[in-house]
Every structure is written in structure tokens, then in C-alpha cells.
PDB file of N, CA and C in Angstrom:
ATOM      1  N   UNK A   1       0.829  -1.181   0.000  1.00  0.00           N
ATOM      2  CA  UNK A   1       0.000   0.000   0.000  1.00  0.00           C
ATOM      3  C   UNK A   1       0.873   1.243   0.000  1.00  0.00           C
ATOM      4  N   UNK A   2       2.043   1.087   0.434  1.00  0.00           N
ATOM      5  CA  UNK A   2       3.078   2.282   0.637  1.00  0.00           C
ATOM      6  C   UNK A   2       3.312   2.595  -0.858  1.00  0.00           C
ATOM      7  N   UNK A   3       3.641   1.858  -1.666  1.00  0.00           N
ATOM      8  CA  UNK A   3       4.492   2.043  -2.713  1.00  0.00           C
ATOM      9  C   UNK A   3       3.612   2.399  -3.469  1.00  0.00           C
ATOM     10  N   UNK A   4       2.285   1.908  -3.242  1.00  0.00           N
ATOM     11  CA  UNK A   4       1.308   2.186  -4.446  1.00  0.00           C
ATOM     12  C   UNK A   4       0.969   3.921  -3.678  1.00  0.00           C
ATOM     13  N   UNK A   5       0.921   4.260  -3.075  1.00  0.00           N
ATOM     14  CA  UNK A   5       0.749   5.597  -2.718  1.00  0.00           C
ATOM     15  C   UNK A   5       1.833   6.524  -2.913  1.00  0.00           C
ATOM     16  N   UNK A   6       2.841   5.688  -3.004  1.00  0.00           N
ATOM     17  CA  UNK A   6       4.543   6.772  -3.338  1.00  0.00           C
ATOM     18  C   UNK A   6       4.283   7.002  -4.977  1.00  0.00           C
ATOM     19  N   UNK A   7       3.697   5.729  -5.754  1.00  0.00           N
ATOM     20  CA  UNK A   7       3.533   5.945  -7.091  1.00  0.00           C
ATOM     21  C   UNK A   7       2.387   6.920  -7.266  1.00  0.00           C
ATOM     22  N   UNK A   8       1.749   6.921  -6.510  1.00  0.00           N
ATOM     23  CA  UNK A   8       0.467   7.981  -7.239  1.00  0.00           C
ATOM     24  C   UNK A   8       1.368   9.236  -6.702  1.00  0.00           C
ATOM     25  N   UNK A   9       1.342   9.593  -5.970  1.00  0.00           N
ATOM     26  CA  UNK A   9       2.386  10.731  -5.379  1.00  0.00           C
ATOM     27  C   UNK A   9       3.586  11.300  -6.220  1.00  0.00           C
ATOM     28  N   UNK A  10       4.439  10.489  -6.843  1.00  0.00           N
ATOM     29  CA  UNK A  10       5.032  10.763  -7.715  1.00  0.00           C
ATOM     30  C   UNK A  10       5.108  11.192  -9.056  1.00  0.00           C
ATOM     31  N   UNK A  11       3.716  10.539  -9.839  1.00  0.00           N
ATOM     32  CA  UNK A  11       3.208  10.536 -10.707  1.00  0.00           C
ATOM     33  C   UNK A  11       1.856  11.853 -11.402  1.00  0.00           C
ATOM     34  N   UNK A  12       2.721  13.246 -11.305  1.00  0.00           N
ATOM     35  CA  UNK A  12       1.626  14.111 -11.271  1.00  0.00           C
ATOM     36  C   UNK A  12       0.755  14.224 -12.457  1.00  0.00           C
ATOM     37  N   UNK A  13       1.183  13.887 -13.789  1.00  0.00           N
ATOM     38  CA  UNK A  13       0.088  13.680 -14.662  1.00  0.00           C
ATOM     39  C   UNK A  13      -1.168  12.382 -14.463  1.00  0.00           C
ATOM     40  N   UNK A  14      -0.949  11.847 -13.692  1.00  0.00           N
ATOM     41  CA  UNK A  14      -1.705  10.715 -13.768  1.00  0.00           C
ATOM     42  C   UNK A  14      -2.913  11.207 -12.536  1.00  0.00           C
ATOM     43  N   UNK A  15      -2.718  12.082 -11.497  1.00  0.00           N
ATOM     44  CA  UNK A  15      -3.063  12.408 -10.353  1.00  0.00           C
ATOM     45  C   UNK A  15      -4.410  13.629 -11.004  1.00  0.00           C
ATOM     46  N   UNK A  16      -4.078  14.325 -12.563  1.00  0.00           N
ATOM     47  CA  UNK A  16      -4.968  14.917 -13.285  1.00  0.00           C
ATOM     48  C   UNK A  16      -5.876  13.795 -13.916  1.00  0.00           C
ATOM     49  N   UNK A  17      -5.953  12.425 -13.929  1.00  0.00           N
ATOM     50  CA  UNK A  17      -6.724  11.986 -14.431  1.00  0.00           C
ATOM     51  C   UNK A  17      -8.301  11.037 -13.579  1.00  0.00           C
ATOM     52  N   UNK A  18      -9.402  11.492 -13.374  1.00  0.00           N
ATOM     53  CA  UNK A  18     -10.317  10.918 -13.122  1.00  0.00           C
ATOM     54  C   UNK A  18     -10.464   9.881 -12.498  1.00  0.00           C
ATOM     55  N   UNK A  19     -10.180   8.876 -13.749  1.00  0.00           N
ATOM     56  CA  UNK A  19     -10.033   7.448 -13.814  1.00  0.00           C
ATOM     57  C   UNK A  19      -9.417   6.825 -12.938  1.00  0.00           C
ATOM     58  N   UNK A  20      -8.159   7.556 -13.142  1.00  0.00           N
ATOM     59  CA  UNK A  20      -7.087   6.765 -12.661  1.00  0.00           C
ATOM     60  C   UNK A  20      -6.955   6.932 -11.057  1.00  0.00           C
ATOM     61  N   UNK A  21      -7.431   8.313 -10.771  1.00  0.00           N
ATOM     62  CA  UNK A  21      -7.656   8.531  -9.112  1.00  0.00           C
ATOM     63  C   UNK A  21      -8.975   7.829  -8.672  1.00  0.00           C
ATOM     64  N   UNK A  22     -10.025   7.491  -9.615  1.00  0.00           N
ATOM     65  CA  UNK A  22     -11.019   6.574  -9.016  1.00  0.00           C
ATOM     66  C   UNK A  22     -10.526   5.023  -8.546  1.00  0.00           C
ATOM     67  N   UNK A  23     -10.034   4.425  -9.634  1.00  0.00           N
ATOM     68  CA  UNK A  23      -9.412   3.122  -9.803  1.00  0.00           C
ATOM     69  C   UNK A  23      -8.228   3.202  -8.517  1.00  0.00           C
ATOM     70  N   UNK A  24      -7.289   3.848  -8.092  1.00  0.00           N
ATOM     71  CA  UNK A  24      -6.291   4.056  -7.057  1.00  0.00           C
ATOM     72  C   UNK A  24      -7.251   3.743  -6.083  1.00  0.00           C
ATOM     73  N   UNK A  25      -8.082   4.885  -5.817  1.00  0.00           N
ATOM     74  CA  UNK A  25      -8.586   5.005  -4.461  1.00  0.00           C
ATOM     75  C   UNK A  25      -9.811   3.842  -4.152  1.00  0.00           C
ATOM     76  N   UNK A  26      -9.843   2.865  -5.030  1.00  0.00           N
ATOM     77  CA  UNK A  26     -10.760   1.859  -4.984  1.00  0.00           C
ATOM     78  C   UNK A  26      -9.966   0.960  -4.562  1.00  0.00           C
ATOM     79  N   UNK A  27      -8.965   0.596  -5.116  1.00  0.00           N
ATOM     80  CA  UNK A  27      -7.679  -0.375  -5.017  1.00  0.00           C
ATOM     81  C   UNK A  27      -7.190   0.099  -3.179  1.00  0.00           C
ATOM     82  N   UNK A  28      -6.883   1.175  -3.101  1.00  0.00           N
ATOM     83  CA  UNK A  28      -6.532   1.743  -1.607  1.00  0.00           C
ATOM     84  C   UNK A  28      -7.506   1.403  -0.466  1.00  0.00           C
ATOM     85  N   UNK A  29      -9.016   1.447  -1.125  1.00  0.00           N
ATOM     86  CA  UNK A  29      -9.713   1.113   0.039  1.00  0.00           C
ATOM     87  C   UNK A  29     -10.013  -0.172   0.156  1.00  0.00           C
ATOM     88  N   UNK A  30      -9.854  -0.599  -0.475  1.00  0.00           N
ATOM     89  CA  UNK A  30     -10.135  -2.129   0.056  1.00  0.00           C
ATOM     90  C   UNK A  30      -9.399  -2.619   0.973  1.00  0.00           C
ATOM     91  N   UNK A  31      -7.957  -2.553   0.238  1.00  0.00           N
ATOM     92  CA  UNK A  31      -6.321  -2.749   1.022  1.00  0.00           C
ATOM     93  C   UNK A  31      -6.697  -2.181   2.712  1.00  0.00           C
ATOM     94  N   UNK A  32      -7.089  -0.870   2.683  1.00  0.00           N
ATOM     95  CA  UNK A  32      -7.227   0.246   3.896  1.00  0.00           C
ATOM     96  C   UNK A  32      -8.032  -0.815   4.928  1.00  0.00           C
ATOM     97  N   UNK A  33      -9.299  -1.106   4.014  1.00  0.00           N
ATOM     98  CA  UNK A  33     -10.025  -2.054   5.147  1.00  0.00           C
ATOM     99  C   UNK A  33      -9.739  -3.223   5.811  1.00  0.00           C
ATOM    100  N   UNK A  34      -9.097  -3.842   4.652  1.00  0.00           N
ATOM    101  CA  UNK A  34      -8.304  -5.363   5.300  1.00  0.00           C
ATOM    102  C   UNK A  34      -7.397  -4.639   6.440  1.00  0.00           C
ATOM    103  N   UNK A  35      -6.548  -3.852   6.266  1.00  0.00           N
ATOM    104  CA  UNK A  35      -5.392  -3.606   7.161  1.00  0.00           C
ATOM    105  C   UNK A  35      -6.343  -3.247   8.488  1.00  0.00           C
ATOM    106  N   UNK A  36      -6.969  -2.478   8.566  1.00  0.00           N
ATOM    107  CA  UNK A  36      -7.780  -1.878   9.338  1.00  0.00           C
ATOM    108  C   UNK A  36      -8.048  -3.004  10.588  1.00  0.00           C
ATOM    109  N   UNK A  37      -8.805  -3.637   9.954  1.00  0.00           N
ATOM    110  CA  UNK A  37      -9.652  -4.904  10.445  1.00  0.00           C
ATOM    111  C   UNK A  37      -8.676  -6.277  11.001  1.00  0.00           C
ATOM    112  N   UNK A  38      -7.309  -5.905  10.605  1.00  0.00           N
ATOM    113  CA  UNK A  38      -6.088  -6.721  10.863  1.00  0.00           C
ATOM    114  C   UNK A  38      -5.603  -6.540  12.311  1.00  0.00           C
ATOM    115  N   UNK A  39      -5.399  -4.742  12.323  1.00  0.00           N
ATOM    116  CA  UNK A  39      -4.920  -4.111  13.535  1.00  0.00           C
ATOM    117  C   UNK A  39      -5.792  -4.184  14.186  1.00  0.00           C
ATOM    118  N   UNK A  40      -7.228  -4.152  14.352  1.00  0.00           N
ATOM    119  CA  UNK A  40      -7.908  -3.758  14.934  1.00  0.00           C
ATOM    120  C   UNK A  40      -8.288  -5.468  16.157  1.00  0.00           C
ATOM    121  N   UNK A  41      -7.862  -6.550  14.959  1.00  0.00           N
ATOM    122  CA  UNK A  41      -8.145  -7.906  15.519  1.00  0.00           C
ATOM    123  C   UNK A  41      -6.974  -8.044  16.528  1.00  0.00           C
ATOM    124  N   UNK A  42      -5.779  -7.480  16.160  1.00  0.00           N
ATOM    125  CA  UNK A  42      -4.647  -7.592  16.802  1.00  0.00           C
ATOM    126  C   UNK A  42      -4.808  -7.083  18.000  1.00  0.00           C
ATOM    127  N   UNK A  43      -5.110  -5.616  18.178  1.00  0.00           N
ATOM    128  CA  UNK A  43      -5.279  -4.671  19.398  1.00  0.00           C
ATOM    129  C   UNK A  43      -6.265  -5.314  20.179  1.00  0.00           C
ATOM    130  N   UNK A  44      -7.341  -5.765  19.843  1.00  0.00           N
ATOM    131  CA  UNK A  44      -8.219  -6.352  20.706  1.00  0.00           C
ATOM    132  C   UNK A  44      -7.912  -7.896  21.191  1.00  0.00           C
ATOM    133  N   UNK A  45      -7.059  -8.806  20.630  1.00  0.00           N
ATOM    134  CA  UNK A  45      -6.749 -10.232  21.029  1.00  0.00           C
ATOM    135  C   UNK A  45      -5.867  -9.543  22.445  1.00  0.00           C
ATOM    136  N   UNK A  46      -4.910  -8.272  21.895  1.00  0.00           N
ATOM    137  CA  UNK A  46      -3.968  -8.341  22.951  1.00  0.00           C
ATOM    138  C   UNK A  46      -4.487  -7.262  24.337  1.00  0.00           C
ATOM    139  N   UNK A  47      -5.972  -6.870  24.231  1.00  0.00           N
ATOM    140  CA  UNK A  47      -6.731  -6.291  25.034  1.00  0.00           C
ATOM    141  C   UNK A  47      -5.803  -4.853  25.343  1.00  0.00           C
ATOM    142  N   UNK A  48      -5.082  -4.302  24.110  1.00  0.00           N
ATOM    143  CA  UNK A  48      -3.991  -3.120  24.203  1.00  0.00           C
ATOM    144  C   UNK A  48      -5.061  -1.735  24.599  1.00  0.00           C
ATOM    145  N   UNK A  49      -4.422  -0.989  25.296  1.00  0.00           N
ATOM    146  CA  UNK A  49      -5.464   0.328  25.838  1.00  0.00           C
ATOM    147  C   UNK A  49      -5.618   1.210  24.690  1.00  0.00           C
ATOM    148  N   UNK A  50      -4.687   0.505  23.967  1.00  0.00           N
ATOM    149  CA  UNK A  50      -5.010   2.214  22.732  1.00  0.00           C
ATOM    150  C   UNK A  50      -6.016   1.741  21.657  1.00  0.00           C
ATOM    151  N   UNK A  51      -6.966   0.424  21.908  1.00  0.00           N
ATOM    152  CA  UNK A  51      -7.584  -0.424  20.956  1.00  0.00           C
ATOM    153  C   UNK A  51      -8.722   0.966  20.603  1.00  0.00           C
ATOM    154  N   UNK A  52      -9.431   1.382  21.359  1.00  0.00           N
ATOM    155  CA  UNK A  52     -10.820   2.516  21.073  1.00  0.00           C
ATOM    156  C   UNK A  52      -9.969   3.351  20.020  1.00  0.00           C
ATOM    157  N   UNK A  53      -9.121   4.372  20.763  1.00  0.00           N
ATOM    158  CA  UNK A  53      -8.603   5.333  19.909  1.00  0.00           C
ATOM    159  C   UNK A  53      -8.126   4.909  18.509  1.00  0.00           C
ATOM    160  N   UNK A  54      -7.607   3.695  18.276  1.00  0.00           N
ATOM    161  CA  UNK A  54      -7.139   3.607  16.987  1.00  0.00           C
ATOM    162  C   UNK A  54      -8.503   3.151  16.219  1.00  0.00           C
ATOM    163  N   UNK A  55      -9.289   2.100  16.507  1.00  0.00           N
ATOM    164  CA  UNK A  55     -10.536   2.114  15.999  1.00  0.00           C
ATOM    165  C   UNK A  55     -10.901   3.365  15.279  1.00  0.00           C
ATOM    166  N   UNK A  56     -11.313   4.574  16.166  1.00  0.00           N
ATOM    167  CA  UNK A  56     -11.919   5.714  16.033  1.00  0.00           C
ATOM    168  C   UNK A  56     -10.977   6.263  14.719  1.00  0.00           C
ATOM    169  N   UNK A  57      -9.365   6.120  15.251  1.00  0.00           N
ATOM    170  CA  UNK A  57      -8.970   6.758  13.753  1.00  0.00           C
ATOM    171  C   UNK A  57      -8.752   6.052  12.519  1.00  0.00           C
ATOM    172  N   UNK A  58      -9.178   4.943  12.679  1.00  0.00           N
ATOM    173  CA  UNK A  58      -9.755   4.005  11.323  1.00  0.00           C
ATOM    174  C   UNK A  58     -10.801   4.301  10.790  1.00  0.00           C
ATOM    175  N   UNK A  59     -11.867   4.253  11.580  1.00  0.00           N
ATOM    176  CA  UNK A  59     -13.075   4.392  10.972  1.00  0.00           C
ATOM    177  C   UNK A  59     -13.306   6.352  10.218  1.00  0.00           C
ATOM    178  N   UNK A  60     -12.207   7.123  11.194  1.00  0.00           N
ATOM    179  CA  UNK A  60     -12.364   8.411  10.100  1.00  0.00           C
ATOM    180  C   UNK A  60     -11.766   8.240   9.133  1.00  0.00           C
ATOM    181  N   UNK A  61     -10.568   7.507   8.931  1.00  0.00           N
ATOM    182  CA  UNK A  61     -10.072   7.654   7.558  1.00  0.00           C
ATOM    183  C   UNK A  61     -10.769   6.583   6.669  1.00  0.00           C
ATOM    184  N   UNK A  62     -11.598   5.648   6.976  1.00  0.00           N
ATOM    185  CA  UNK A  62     -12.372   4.932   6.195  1.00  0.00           C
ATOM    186  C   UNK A  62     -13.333   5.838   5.748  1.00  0.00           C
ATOM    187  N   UNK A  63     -13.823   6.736   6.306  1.00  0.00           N
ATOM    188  CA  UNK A  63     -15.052   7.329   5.738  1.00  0.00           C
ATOM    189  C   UNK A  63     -13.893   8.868   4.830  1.00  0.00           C
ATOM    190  N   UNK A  64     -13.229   9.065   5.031  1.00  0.00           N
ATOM    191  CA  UNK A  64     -12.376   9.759   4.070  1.00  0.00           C
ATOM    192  C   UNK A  64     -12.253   9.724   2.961  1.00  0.00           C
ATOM    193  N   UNK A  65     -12.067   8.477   2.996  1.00  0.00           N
ATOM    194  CA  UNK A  65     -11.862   7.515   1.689  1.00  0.00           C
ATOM    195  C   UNK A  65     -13.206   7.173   0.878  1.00  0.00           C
ATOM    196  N   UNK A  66     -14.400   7.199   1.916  1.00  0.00           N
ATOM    197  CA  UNK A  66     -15.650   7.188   1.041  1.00  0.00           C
ATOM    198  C   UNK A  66     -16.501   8.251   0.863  1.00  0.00           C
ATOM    199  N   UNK A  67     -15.553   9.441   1.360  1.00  0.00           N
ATOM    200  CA  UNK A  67     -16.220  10.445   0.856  1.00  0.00           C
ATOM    201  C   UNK A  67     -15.469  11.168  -0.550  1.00  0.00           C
ATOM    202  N   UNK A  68     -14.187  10.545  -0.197  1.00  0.00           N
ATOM    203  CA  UNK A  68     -13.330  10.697  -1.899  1.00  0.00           C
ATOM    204  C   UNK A  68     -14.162   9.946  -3.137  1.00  0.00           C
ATOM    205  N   UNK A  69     -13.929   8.922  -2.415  1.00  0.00           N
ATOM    206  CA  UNK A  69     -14.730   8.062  -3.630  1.00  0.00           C
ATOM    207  C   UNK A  69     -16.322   8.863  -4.446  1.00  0.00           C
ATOM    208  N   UNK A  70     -17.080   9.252  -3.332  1.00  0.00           N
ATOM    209  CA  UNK A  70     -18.351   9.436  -3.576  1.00  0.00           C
ATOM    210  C   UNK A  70     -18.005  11.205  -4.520  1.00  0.00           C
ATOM    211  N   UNK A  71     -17.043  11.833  -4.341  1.00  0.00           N
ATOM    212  CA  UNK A  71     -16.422  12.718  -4.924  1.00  0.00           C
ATOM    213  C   UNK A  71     -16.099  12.467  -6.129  1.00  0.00           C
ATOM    214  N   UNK A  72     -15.578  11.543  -6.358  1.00  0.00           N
ATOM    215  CA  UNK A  72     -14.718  11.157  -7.735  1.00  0.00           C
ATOM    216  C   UNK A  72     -15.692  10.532  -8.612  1.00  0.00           C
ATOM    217  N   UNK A  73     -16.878  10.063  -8.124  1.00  0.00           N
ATOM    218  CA  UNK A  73     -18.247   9.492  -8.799  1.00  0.00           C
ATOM    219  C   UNK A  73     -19.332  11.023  -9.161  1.00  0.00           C
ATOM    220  N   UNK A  74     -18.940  11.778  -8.696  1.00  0.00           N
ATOM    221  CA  UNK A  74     -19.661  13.340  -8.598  1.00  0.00           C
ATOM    222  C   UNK A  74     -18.678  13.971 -10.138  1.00  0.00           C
ATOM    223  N   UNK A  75     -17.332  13.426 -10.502  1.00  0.00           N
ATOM    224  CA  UNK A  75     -16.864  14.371 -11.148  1.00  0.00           C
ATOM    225  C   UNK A  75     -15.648  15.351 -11.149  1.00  0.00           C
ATOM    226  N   UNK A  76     -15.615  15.437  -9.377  1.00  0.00           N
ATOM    227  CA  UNK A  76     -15.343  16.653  -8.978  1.00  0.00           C
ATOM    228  C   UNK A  76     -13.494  16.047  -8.918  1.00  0.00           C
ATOM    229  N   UNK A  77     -12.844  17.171  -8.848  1.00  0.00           N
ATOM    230  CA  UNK A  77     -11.470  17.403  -8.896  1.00  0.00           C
ATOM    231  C   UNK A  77     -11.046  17.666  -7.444  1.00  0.00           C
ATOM    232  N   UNK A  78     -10.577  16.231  -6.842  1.00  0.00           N
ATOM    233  CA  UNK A  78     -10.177  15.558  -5.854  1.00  0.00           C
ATOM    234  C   UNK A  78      -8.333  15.540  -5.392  1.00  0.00           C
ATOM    235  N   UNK A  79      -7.757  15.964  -6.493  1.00  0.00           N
ATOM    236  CA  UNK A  79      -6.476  15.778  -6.358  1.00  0.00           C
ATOM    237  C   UNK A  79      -5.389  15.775  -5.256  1.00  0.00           C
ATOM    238  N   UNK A  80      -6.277  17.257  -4.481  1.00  0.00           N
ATOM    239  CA  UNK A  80      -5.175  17.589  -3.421  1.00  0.00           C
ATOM    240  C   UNK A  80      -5.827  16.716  -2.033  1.00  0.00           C
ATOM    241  N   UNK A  81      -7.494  16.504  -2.168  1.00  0.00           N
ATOM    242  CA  UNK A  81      -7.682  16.057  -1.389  1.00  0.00           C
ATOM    243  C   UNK A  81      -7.498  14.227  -1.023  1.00  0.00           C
ATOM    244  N   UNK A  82      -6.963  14.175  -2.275  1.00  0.00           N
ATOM    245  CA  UNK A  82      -6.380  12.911  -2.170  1.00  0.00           C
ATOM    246  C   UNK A  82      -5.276  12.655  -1.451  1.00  0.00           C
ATOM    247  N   UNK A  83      -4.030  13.822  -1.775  1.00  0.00           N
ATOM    248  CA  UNK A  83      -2.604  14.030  -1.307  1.00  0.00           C
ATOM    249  C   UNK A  83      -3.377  14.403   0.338  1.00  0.00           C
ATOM    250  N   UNK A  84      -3.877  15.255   0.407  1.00  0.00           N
ATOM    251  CA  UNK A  84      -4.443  15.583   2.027  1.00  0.00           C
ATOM    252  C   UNK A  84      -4.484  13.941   2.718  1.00  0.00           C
ATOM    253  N   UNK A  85      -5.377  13.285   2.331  1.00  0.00           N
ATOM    254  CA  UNK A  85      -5.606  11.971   2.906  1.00  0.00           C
ATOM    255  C   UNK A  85      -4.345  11.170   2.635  1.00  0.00           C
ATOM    256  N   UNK A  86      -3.694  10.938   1.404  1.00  0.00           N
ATOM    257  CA  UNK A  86      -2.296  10.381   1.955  1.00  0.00           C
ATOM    258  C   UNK A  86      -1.328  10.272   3.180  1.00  0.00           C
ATOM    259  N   UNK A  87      -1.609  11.775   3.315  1.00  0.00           N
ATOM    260  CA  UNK A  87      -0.470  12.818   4.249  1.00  0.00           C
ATOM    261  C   UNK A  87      -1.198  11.988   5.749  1.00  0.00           C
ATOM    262  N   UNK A  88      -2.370  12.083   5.877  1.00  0.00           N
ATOM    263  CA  UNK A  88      -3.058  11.899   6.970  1.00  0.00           C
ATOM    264  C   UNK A  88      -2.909   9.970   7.249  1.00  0.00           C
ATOM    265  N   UNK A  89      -3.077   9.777   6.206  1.00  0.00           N
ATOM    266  CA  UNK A  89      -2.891   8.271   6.566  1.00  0.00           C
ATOM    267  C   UNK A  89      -1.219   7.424   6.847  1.00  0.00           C
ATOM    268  N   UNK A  90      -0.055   8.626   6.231  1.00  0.00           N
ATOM    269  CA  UNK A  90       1.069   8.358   6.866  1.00  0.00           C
ATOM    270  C   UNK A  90       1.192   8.419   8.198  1.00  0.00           C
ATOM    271  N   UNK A  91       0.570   9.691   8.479  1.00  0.00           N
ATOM    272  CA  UNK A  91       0.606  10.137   9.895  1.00  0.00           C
ATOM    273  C   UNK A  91       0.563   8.800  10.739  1.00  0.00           C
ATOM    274  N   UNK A  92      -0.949   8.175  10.273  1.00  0.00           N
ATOM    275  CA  UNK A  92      -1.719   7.089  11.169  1.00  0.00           C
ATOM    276  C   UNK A  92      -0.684   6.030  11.389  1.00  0.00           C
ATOM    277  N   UNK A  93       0.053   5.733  10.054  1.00  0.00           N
ATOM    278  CA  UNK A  93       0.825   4.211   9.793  1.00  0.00           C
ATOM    279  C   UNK A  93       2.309   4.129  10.416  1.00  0.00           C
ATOM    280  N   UNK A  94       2.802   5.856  11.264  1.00  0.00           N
ATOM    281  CA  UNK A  94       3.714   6.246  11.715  1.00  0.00           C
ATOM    282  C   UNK A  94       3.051   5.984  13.231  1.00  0.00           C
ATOM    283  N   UNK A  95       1.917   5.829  13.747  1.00  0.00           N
ATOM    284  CA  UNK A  95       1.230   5.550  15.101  1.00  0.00           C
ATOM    285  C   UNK A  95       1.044   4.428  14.906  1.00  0.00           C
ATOM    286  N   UNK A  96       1.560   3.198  13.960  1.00  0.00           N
ATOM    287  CA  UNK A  96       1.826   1.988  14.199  1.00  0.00           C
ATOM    288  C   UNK A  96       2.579   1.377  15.031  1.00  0.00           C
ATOM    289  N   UNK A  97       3.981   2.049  15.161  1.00  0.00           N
ATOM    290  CA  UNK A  97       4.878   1.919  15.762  1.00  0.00           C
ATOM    291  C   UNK A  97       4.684   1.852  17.324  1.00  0.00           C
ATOM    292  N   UNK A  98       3.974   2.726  17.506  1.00  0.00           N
ATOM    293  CA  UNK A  98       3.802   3.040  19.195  1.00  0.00           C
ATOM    294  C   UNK A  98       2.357   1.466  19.805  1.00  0.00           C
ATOM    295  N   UNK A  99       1.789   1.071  18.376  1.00  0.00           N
ATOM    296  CA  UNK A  99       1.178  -0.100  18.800  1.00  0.00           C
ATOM    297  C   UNK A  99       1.716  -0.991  19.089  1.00  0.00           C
ATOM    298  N   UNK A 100       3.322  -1.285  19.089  1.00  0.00           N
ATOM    299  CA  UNK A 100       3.618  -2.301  18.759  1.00  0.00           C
ATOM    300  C   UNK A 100       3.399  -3.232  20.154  1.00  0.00           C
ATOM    301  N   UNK A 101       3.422  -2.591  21.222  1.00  0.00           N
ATOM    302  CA  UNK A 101       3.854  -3.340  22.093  1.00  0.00           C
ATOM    303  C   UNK A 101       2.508  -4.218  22.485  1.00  0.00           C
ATOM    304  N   UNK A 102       1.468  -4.149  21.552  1.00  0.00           N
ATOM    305  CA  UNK A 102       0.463  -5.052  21.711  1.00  0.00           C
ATOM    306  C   UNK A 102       0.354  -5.985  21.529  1.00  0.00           C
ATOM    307  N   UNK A 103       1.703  -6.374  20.604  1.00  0.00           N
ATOM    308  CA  UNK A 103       1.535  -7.936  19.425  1.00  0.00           C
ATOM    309  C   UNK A 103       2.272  -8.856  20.631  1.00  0.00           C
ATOM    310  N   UNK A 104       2.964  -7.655  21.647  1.00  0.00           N
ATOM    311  CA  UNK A 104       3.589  -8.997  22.902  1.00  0.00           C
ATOM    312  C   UNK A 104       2.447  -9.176  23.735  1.00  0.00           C
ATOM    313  N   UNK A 105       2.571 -10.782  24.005  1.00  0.00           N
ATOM    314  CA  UNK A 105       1.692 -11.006  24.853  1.00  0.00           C
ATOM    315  C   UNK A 105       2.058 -10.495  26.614  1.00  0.00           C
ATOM    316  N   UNK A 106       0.170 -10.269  26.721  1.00  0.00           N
ATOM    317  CA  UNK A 106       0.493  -9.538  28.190  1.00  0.00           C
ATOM    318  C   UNK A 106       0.751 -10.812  29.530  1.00  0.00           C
ATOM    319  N   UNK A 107       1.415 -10.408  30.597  1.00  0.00           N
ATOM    320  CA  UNK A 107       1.697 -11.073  31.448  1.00  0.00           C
ATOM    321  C   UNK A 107       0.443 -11.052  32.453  1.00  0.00           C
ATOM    322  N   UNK A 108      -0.142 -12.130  32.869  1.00  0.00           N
ATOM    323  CA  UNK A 108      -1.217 -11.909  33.694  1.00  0.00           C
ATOM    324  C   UNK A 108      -0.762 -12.191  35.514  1.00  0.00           C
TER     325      UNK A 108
END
């Protein structure tokens, strides 16, 4: 998912085309949801405290993503708000790190 977002990112004629930002961001959300639903199984097996909060910032950038979409089905010229949601979803995948200590199991 990284690389396919470094390529759209890189790629500024392609980022002018419709299509091609519909088809991305269709391909992205699916990916988005599996991952989502990955961490989210993870944080909760390991009963981690930050399980709510990251939920919460899944489910906004899921609806981000379907309000792009529902944008890009409208017509409308989405470009930056695509790069906006990139930017925002690095942020999130950089607050991976601080999950980590969930995947160890807890000592009872």
C-alpha cells in the first residue's frame, strides 16, 4: 500500500486523471479495510489500551476515503484532497509503531 501511494504521489500527470484517481482510491480502500480490520483484531486479542482510539482513527479515515470516492463518482477534482488523505494516513501508519507493544503477549 506504501508504494502504491509513493507511485500515485510521484506521478503528477496521472493524479490529473479521473479514472485513474477513481481506480487508485478503490484499489486503496479495500487494502485500507483489510489492514484496518487486521490491527484492529490484533489490538483487541492483545486487550492493548489504545484499541478505542485507533478504531476511532480508522473508521475516520475509512469514511475519508468514502467520501473521496463518492467525490470522484460526482466528477469533482479531488487531487489535493487525495494528497491531504495520503499525508493523513502516513501520519496514522507512523502511530503503528507506538502499537507495537500489543503484538507482545500480556503477562497476567
Amino acid at each position: 500500500m506504501q508504494r502504491a501511494a509513493e507511485a500515485w504521489s510521484a506521478n503528477p500527470p496521472f493524479q490529473q486523471d479521473p479514472q485513474v484517481n477513481r481506480q487508485f482510491m478503490v484499489q486503496f480502500a479495500i487494502i485500507l479495510v483489510q489492514q484496518f480490520r487486521t490491527e484492529e483484531e490484533r489490538l483487541l486479542r492483545a486487550r492493548a489500551p489504545q484499541f478505542a482510539r485507533r478504531r476511532g482513527e480508522n473508521q475516520r479515515l475509512a469514511l475519508r476515503v468514502r467520501d473521496l470516492l463518492a467525490d470522484l463518482g460526482l466528477g469533482l477534482e479531488v487531487t489535493p484532497s487525495i494528497q491531504q488523505f495520503l499525508e493523513a494516513w502516513r501520519d496514522h501508519q507512523q502511530g503503528l509503531s507506538g502499537c507495537a507493544e500489543a503484538e507482545a503477549p500480556r503477562e497476567h
